[in-house]
PDB file of N, CA and C in Angstrom:
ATOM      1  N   UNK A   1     -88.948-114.987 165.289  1.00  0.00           N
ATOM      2  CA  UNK A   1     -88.508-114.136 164.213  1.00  0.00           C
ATOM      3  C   UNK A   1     -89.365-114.408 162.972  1.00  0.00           C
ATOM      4  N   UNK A   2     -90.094-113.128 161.939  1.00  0.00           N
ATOM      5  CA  UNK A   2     -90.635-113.814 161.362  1.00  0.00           C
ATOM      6  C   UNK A   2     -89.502-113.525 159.795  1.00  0.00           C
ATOM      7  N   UNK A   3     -89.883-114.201 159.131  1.00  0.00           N
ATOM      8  CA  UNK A   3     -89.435-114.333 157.726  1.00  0.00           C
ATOM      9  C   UNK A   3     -90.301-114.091 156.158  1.00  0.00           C
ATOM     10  N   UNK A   4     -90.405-112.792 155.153  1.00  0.00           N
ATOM     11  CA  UNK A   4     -91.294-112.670 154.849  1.00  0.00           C
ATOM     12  C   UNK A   4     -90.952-113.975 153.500  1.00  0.00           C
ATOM     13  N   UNK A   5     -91.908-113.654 152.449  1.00  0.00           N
ATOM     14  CA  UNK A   5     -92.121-114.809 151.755  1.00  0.00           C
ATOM     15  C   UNK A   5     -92.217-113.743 150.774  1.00  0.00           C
ATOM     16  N   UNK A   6     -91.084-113.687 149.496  1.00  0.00           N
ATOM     17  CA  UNK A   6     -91.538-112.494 148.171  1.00  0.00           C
ATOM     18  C   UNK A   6     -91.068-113.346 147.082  1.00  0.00           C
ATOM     19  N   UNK A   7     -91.947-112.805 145.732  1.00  0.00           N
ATOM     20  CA  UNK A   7     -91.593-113.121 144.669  1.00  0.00           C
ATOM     21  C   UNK A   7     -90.812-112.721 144.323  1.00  0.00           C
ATOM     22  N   UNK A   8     -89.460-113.552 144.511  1.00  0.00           N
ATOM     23  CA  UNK A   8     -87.992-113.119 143.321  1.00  0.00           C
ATOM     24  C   UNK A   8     -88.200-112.278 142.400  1.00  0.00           C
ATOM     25  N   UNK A   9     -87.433-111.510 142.025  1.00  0.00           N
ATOM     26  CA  UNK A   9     -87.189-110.942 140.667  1.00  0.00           C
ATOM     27  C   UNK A   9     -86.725-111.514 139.511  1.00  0.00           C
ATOM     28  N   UNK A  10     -86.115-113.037 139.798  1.00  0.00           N
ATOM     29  CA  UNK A  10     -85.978-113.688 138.986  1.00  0.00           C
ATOM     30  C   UNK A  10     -86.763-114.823 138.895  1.00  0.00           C
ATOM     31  N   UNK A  11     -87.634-115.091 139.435  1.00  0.00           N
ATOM     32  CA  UNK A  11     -88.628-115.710 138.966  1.00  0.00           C
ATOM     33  C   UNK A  11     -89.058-116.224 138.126  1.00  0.00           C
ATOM     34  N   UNK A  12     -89.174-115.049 137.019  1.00  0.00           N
ATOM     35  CA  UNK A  12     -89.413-114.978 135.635  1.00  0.00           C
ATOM     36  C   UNK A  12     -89.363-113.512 135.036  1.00  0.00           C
ATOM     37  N   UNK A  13     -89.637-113.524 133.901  1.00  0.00           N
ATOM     38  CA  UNK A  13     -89.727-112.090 133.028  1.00  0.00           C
ATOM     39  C   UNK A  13     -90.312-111.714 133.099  1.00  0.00           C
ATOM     40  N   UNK A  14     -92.026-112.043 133.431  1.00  0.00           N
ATOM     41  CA  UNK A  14     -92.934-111.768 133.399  1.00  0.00           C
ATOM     42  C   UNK A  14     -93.019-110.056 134.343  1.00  0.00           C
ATOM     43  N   UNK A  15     -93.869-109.337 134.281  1.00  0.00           N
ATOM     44  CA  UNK A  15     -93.909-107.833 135.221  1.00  0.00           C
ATOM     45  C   UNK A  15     -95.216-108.754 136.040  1.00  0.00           C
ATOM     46  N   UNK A  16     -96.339-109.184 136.131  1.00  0.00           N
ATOM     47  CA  UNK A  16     -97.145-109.357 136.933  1.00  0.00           C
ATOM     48  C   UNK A  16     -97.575-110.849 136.806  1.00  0.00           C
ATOM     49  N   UNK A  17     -98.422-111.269 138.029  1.00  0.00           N
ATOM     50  CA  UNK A  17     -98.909-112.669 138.149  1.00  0.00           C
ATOM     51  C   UNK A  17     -99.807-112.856 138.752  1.00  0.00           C
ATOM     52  N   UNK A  18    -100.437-113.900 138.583  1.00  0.00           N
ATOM     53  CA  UNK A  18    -101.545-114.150 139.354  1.00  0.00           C
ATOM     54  C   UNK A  18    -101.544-115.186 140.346  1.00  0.00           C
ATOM     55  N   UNK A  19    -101.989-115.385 141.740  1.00  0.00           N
ATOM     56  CA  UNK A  19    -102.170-116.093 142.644  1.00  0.00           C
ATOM     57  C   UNK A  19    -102.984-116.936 142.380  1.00  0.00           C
ATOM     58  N   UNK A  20    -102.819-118.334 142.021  1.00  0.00           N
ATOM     59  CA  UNK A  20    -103.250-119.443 141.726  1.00  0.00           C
ATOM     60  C   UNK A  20    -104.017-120.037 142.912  1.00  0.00           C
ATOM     61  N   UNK A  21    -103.186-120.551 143.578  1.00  0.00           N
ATOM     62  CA  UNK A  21    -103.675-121.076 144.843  1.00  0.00           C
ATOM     63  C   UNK A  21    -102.278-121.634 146.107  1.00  0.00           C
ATOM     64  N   UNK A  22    -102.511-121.673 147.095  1.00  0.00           N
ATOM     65  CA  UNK A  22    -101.720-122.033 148.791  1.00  0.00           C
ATOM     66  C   UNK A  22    -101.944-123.353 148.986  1.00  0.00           C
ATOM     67  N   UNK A  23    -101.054-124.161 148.500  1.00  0.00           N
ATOM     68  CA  UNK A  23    -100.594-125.408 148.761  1.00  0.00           C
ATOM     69  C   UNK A  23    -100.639-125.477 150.188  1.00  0.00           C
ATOM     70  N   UNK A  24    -100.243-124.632 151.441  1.00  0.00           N
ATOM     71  CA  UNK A  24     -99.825-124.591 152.612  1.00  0.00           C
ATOM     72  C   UNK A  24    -101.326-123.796 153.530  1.00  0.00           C
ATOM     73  N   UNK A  25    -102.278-124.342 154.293  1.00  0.00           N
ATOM     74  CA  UNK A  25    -102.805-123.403 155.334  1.00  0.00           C
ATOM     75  C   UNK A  25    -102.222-122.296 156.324  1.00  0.00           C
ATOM     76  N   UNK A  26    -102.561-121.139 156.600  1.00  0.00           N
ATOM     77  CA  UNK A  26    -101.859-120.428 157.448  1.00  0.00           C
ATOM     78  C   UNK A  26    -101.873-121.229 158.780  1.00  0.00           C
ATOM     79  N   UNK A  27    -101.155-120.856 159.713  1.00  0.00           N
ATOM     80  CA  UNK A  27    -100.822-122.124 161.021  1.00  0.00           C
ATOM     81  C   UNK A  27    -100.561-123.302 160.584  1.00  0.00           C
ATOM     82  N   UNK A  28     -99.924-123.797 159.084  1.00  0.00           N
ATOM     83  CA  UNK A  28     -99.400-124.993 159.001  1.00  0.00           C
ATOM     84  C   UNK A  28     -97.943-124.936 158.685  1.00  0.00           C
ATOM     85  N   UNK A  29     -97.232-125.746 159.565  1.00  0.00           N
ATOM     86  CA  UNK A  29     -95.751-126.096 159.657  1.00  0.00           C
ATOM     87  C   UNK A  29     -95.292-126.288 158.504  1.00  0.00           C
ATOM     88  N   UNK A  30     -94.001-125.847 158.128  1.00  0.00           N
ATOM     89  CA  UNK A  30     -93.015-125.642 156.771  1.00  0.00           C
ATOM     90  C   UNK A  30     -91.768-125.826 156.647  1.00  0.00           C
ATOM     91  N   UNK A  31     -91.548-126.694 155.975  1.00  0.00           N
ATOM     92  CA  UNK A  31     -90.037-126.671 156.117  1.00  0.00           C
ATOM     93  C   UNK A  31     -89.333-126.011 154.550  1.00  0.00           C
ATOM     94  N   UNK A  32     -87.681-125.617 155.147  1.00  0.00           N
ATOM     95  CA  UNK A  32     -87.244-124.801 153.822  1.00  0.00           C
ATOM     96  C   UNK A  32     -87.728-125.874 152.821  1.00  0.00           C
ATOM     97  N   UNK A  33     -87.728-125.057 151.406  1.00  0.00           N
ATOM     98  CA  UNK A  33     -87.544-125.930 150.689  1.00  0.00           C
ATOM     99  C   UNK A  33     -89.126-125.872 149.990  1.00  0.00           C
ATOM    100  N   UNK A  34     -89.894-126.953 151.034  1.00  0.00           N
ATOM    101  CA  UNK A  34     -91.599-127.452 150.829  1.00  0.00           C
ATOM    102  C   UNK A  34     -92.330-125.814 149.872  1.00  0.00           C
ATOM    103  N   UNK A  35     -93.149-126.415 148.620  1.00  0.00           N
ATOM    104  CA  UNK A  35     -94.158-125.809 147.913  1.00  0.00           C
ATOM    105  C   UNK A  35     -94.909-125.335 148.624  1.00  0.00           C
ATOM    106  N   UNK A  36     -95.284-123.615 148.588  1.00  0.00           N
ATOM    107  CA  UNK A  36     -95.800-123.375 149.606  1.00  0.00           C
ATOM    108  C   UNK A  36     -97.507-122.770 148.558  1.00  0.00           C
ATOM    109  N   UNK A  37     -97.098-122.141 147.183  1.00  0.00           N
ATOM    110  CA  UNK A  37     -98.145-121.648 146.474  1.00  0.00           C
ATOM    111  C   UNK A  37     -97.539-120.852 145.168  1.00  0.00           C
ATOM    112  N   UNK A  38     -98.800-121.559 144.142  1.00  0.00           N
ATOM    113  CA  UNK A  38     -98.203-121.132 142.642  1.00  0.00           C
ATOM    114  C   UNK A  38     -98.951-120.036 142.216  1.00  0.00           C
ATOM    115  N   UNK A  39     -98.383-119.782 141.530  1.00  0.00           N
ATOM    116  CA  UNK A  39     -98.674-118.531 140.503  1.00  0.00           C
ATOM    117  C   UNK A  39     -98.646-118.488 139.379  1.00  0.00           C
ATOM    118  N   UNK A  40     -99.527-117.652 138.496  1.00  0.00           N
ATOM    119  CA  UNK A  40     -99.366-117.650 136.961  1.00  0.00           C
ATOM    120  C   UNK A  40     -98.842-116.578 136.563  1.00  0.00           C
ATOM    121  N   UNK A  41     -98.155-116.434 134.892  1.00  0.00           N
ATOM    122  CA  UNK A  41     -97.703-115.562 134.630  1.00  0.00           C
ATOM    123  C   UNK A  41     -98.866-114.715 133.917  1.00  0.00           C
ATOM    124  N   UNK A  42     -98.895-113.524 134.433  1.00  0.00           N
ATOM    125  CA  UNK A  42    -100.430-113.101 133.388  1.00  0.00           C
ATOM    126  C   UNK A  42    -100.214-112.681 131.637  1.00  0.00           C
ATOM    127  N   UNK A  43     -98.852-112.641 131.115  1.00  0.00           N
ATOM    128  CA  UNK A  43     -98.326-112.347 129.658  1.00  0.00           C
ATOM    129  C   UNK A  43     -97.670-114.081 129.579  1.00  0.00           C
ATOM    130  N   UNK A  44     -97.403-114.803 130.132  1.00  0.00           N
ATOM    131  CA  UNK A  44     -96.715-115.987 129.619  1.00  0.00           C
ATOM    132  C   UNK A  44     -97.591-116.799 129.732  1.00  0.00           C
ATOM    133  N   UNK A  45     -98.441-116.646 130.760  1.00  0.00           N
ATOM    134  CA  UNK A  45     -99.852-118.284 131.277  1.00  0.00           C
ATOM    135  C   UNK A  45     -98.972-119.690 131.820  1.00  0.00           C
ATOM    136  N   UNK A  46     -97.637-119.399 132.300  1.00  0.00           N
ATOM    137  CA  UNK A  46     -96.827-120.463 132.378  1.00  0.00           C
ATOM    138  C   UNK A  46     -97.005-120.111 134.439  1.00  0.00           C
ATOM    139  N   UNK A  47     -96.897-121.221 134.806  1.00  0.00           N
ATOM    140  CA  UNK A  47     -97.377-121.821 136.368  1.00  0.00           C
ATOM    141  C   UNK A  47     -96.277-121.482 136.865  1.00  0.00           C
ATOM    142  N   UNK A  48     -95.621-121.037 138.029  1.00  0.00           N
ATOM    143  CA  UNK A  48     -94.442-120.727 139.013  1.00  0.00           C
ATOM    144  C   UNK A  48     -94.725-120.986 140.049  1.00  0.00           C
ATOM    145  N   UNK A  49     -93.990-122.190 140.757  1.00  0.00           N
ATOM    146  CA  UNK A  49     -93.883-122.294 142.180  1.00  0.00           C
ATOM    147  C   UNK A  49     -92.651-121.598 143.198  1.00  0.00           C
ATOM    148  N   UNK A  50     -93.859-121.013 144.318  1.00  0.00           N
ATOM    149  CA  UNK A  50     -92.664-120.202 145.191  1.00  0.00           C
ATOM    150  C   UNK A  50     -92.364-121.068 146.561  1.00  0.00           C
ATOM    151  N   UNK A  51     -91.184-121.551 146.864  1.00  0.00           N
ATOM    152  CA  UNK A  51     -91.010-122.431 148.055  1.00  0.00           C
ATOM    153  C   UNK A  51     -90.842-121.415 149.451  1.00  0.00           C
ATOM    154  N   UNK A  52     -90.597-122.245 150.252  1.00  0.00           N
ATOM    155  CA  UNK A  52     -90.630-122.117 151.689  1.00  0.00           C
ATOM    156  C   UNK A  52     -88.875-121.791 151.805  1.00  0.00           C
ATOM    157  N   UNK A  53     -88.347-120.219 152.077  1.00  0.00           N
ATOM    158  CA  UNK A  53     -87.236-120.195 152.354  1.00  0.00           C
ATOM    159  C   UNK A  53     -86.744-120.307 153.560  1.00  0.00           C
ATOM    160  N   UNK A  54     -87.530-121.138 154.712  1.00  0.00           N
ATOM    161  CA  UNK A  54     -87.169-121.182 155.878  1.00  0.00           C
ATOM    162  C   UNK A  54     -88.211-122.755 156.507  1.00  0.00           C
ATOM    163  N   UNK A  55     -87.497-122.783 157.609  1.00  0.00           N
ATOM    164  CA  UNK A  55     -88.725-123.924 158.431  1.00  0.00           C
ATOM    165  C   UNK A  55     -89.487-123.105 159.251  1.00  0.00           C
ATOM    166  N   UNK A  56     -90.484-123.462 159.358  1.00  0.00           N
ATOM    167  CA  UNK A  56     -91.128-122.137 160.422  1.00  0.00           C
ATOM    168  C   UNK A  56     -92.956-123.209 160.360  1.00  0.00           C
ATOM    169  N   UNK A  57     -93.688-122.084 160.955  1.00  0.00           N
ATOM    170  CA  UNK A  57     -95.057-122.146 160.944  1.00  0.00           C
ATOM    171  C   UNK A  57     -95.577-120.938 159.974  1.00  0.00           C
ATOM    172  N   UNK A  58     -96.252-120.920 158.472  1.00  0.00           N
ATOM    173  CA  UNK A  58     -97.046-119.984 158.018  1.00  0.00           C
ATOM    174  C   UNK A  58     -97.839-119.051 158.349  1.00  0.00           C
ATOM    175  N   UNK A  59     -97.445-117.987 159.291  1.00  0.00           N
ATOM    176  CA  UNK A  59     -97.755-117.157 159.969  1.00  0.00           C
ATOM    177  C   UNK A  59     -99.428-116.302 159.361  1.00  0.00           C
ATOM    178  N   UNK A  60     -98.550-116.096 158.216  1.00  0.00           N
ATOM    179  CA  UNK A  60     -99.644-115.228 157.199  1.00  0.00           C
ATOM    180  C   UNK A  60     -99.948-114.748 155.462  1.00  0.00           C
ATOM    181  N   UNK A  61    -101.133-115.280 155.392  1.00  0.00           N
ATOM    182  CA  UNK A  61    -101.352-115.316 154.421  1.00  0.00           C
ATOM    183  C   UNK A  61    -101.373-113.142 153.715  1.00  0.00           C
ATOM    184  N   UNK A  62    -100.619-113.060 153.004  1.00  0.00           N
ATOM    185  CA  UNK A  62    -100.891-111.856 152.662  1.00  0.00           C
ATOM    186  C   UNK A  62    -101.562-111.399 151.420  1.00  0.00           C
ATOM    187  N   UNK A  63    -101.003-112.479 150.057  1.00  0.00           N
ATOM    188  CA  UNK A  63    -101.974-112.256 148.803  1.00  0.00           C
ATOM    189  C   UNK A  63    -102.678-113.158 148.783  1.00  0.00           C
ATOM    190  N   UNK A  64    -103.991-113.524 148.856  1.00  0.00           N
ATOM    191  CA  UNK A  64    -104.280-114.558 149.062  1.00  0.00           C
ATOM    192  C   UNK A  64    -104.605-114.539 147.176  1.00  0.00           C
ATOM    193  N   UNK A  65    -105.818-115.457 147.076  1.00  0.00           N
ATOM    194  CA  UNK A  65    -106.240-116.670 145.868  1.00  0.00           C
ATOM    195  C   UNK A  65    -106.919-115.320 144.869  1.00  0.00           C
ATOM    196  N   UNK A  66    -106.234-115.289 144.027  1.00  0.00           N
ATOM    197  CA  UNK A  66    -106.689-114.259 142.507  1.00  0.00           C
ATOM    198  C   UNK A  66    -105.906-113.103 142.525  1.00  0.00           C
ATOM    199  N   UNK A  67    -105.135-112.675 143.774  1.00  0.00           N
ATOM    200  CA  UNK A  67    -104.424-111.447 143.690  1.00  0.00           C
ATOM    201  C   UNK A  67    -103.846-111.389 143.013  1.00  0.00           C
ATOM    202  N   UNK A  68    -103.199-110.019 142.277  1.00  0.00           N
ATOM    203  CA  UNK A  68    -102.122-109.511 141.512  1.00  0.00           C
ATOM    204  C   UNK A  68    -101.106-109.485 142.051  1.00  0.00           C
ATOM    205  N   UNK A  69     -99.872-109.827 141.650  1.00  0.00           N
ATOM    206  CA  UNK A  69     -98.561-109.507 142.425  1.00  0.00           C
ATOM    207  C   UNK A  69     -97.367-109.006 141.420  1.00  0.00           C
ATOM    208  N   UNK A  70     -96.860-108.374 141.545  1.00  0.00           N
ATOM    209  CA  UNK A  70     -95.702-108.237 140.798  1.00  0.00           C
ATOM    210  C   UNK A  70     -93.837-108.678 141.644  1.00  0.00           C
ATOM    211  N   UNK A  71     -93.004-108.970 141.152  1.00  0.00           N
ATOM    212  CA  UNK A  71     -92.010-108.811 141.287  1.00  0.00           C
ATOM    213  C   UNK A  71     -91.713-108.125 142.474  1.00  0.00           C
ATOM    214  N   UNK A  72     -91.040-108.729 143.702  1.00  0.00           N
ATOM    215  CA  UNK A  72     -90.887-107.906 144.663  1.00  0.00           C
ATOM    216  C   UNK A  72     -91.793-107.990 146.114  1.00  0.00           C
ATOM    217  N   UNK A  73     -93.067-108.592 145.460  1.00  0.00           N
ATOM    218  CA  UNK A  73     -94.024-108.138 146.218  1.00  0.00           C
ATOM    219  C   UNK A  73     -94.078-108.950 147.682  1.00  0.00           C
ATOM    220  N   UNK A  74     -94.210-108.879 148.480  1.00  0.00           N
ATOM    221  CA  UNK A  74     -94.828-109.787 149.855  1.00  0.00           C
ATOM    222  C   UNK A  74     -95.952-110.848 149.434  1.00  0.00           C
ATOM    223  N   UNK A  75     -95.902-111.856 149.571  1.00  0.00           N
ATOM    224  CA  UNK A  75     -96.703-112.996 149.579  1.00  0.00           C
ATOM    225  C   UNK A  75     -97.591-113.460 150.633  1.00  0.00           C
ATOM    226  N   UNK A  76     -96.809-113.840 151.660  1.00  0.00           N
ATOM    227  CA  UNK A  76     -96.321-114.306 153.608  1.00  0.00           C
ATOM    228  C   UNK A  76     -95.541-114.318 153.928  1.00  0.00           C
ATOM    229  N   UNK A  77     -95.951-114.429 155.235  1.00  0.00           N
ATOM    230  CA  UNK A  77     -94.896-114.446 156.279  1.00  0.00           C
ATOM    231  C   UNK A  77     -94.673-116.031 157.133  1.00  0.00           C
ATOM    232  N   UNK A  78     -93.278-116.233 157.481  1.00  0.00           N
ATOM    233  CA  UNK A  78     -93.244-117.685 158.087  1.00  0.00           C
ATOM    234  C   UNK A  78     -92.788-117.099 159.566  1.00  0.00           C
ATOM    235  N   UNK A  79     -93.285-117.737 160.886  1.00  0.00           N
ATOM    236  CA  UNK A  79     -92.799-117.671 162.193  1.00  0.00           C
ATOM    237  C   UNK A  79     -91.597-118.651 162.341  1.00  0.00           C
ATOM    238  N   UNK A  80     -90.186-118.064 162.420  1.00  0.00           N
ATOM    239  CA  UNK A  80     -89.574-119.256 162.480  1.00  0.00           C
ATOM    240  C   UNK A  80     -88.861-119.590 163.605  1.00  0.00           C
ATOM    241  N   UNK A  81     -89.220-119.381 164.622  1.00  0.00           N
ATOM    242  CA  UNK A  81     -89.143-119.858 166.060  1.00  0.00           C
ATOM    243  C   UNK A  81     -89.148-118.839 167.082  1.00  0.00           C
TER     244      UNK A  81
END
């Protein structure tokens, strides 16, 4: 089953962000919880980490490193068994 990976809406206030960088390789094991990849706010410049809402294997990377994302958006996906 896979499980996608999105930026909350509460997150922050911010409307958009930037993809910092993936703490986690795709095909590397995750448990809930574990830092998976941060983000910046592009109006605040303040850092947001998004965790792992499941245990699984990191199936897929979808925004990867500089993307734009807003609120809502798909990040990855986790395989979780």
């Amino acid at each position: 089953m896979i499980q996608d990976v999105v930026l909350g809406r509460s997150e922050s206030e911010a409307a958009e962000f930037t993809v910092l960088f993936w703490k986690v390789d795709q095909g590397e094991r995750v448990a809930e919880g574990d830092e998976l990849l941060v983000l910046e706010s592009d109006e605040e410049k303040t850092a947001v980490s998004i965790v792992a809402p499941c245990d699984g294997v990191l199936e897929e990377i979808v925004a990867g490193e500089e993307s734009k994302v807003a609120p809502g958006a798909l990040l990855g996906r986790i395989e979780t068994a």
